[in-house]
Protein backbone atom coordinates (compact mmCIF):
# COMPACT_ATOMS: atom_id res chain seq x y z
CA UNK A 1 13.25 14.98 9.99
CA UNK A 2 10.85 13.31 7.44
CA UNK A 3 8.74 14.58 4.62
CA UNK A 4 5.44 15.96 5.94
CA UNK A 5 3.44 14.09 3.04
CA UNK A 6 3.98 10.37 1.90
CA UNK A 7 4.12 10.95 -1.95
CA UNK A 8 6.25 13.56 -2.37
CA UNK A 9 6.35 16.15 -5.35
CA UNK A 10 8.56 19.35 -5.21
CA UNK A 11 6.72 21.92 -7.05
CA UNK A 12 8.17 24.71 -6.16
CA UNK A 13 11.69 24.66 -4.73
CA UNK A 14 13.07 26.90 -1.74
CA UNK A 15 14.47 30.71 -2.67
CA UNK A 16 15.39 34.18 -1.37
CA UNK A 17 11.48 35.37 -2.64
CA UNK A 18 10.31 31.34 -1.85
CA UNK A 19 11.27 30.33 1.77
CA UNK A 20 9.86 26.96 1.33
CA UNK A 21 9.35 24.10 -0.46
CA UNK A 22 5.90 23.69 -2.34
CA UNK A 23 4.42 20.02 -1.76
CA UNK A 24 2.52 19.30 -4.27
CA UNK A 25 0.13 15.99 -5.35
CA UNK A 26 1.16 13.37 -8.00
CA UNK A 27 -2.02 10.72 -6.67
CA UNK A 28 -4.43 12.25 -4.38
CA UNK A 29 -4.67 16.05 -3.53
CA UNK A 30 -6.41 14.95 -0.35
CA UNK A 31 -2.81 13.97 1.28
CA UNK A 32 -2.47 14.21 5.19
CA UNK A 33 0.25 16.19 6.25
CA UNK A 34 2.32 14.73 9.07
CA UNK A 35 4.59 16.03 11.39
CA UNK A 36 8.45 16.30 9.98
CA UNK A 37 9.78 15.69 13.51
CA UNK A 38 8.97 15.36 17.31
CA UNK A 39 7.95 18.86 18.64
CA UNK A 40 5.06 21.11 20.29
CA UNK A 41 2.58 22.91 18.68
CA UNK A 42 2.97 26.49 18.80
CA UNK A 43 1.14 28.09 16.58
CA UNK A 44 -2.14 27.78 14.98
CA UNK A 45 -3.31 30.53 12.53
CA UNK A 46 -5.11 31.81 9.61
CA UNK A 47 -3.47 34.02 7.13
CA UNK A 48 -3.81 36.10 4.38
CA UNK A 49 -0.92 34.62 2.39
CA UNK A 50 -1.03 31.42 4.38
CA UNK A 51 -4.34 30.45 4.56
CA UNK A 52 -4.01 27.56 7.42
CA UNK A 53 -1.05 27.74 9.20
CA UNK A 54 0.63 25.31 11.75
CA UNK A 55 3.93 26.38 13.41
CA UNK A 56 5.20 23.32 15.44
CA UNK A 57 8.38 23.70 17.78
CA UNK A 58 11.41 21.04 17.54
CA UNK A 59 13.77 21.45 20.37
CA UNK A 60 16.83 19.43 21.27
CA UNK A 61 15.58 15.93 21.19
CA UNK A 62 17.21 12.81 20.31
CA UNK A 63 19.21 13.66 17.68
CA UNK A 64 18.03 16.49 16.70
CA UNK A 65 20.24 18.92 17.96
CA UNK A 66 18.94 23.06 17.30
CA UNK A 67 15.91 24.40 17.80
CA UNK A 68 13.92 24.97 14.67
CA UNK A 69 10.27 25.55 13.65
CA UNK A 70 8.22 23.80 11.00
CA UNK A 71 5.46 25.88 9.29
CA UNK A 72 2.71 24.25 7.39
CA UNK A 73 0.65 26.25 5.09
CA UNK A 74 -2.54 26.00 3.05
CA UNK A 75 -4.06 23.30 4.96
CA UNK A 76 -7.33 22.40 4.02
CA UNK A 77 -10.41 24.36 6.24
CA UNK A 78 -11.34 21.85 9.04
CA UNK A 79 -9.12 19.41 8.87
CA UNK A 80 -6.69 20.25 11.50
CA UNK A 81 -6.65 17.73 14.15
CA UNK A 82 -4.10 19.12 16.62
CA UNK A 83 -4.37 21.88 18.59
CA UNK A 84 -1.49 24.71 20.63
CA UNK A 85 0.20 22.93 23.10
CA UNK A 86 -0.06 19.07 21.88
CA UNK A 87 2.98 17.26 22.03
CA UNK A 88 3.27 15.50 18.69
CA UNK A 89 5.74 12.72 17.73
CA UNK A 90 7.67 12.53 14.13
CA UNK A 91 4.88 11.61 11.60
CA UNK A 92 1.92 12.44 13.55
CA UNK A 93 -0.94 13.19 11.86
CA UNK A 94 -1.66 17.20 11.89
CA UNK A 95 -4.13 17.94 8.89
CA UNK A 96 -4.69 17.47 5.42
CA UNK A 97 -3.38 18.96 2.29
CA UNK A 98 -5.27 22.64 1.26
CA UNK A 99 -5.42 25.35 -1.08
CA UNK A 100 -6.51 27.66 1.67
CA UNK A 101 -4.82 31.29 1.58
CA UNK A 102 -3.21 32.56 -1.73
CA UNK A 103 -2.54 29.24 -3.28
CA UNK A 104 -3.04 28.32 -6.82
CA UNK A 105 -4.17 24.35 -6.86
CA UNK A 106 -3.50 21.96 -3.84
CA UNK A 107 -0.85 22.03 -2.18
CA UNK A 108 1.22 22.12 0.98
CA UNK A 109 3.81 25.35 1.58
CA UNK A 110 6.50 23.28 4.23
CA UNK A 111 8.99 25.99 5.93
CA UNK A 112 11.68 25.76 8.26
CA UNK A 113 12.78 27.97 10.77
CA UNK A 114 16.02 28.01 12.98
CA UNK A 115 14.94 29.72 15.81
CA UNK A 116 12.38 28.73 18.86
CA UNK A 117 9.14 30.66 17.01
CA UNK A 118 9.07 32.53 13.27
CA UNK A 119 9.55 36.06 13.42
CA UNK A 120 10.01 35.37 9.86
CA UNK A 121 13.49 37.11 9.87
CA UNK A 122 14.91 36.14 6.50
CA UNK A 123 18.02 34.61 7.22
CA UNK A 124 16.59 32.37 9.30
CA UNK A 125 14.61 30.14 6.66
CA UNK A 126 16.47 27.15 6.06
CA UNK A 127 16.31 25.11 2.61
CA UNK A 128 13.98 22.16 4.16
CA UNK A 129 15.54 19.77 1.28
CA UNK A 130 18.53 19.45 2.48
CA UNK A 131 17.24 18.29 6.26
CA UNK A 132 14.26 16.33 5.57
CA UNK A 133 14.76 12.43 4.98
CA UNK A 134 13.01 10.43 2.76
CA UNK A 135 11.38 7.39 4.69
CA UNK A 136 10.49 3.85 3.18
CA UNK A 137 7.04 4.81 3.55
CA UNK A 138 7.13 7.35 1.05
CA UNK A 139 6.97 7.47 -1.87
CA UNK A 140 8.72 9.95 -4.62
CA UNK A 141 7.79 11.71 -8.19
CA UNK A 142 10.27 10.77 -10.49
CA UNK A 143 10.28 14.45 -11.89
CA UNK A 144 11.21 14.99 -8.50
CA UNK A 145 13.97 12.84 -8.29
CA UNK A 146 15.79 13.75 -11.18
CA UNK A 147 15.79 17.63 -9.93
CA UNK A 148 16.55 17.40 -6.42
CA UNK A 149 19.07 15.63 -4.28
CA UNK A 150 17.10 13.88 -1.54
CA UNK A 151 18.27 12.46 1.42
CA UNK A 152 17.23 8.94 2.08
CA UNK A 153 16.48 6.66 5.20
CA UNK A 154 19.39 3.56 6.28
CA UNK A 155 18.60 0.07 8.14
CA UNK A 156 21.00 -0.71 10.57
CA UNK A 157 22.38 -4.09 10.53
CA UNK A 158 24.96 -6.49 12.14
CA UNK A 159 25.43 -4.27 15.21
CA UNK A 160 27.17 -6.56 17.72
CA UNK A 161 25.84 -6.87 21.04
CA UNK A 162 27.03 -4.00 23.67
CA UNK A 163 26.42 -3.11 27.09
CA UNK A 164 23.18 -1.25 25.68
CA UNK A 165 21.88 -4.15 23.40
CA UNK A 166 22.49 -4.63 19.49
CA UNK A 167 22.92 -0.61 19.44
CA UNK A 168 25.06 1.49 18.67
CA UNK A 169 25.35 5.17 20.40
CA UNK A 170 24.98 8.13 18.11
CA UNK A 171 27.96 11.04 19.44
CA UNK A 172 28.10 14.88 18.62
CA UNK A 173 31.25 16.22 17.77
CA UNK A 174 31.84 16.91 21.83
CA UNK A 175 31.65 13.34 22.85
CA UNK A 176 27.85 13.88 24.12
CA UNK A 177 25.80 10.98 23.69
CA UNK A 178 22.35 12.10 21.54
CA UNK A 179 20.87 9.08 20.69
CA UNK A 180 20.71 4.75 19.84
CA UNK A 181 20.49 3.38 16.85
CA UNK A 182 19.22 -0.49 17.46
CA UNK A 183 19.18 -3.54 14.42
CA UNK A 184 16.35 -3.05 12.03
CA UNK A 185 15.57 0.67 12.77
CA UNK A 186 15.20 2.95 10.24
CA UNK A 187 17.33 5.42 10.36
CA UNK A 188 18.38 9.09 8.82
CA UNK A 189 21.55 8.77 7.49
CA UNK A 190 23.58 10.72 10.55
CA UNK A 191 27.15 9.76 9.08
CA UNK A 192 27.46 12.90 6.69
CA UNK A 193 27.69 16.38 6.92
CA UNK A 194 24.41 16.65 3.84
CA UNK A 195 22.31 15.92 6.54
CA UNK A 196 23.52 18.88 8.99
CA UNK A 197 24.82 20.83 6.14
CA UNK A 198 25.83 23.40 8.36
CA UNK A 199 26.62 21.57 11.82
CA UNK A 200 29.34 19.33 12.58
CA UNK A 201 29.76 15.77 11.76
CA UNK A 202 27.71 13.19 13.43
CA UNK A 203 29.57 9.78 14.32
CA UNK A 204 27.63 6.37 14.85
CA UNK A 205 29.82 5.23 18.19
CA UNK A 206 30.17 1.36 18.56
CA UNK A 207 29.93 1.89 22.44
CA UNK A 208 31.54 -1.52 23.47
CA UNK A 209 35.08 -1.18 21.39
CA UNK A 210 34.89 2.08 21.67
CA UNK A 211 35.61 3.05 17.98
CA UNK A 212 33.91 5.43 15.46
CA UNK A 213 31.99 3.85 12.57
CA UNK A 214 29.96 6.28 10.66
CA UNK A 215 28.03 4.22 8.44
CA UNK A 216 29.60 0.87 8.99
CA UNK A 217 26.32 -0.73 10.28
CA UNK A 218 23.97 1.21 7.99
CA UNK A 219 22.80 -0.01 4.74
CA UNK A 220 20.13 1.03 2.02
CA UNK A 221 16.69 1.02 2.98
């Protein structure tokens, strides 16, 4: 999952009163606000608290491998440009950056929900830090960086040719095959457990010698 804005400034961080993170704006407060991952929109709203509210669905898909439910709040009035029922790939455009609802200043509340739709029971929220990627796209506030420990995009590189190509299969922990990873693709770093912090390893499979290589063929992006 990627950041839903492409300069990204934590300015509020995710708690038991906070189930969030608070996006701010470090260049423009006029930032689109992209979709963190593949998934359907469920849910548009206005609310109170909220203001604009998108709630879009990410099922088991590639590698993602729960169920879980991005919300997106405060966008700004009119500029939502997706509607319930779209289909919308992994850094899709879906609005712009508001202060609509009870916000103070700019801003963009991201949640994220394990579940197929927010009931908004509590345990639920998830800590969207620690399972959001930083792309090489984006760009980061150095405040931000110095508080928070991000997770960050590979390149893959030197994969050998296999029966499927320069690629490399992507395994879950019961030998099901949930994804490629092909030279030159950016990539979320799938070879620790910071990624899934509470799933099981994920193992980059080298599909031709038939040996596990978790970040062998991933480098800095």
């Amino acid at each position: 999952m990627r950041y839903p804005v492409n300069e990204i400034y934590i300015a509020n961080k995710f708690s038991s009163t906070h189930r969030g993170i608070d996006l701010g704006y470090f260049d423009d407060y006029n930032q689109p606000v992209y979709s963190a991952n593949s998934g359907k929109v469920i849910s548009i709203q206005k609310q109170a608290t909220g203001g604009n509210v998108i709630h879009i669905r990410h099922t088991k898909q590639g590698m993602q491998l729960l169920p879980f439910v991005s919300e997106y709040a405060h966008l700004k009035t009119g500029s939502i440009c997706v509607k319930v029922g779209d289909y919308i790939k992994k850094g899709q455009k879906i609005a712009l950056m508001g202060n609509t609802g009870q916000a103070r200043g700019y801003h963009l509340h991201y949640g994220l929900y394990a579940g197929t739709y927010i009931d908004y029971k509590v345990d639920r929220w998830l800590d969207p830090v620690k399972y959001l990627c930083v792309y090489k796209n984006q760009s980061v506030y150095e405040g931000t960086k110095k508080l928070y420990y991000l997770n960050y995009t590979k390149i893959a590189r030197g994969i050998p040719k296999t029966e499927i190509g320069e690629a490399m299969y992507v395994r879950h922990k019961n030998k099901e095959i949930v994804g490629r990873i092909y030279n030159g693709e950016e990539v979320e770093y799938f070879g620790t457990k910071r990624y899934f912090p509470k799933l099981t390893k994920l193992a980059v499979v080298d599909a031709l010698l038939e040996y596990t290589s978790v970040d062998k063929y991933l480098y800095d992006s």
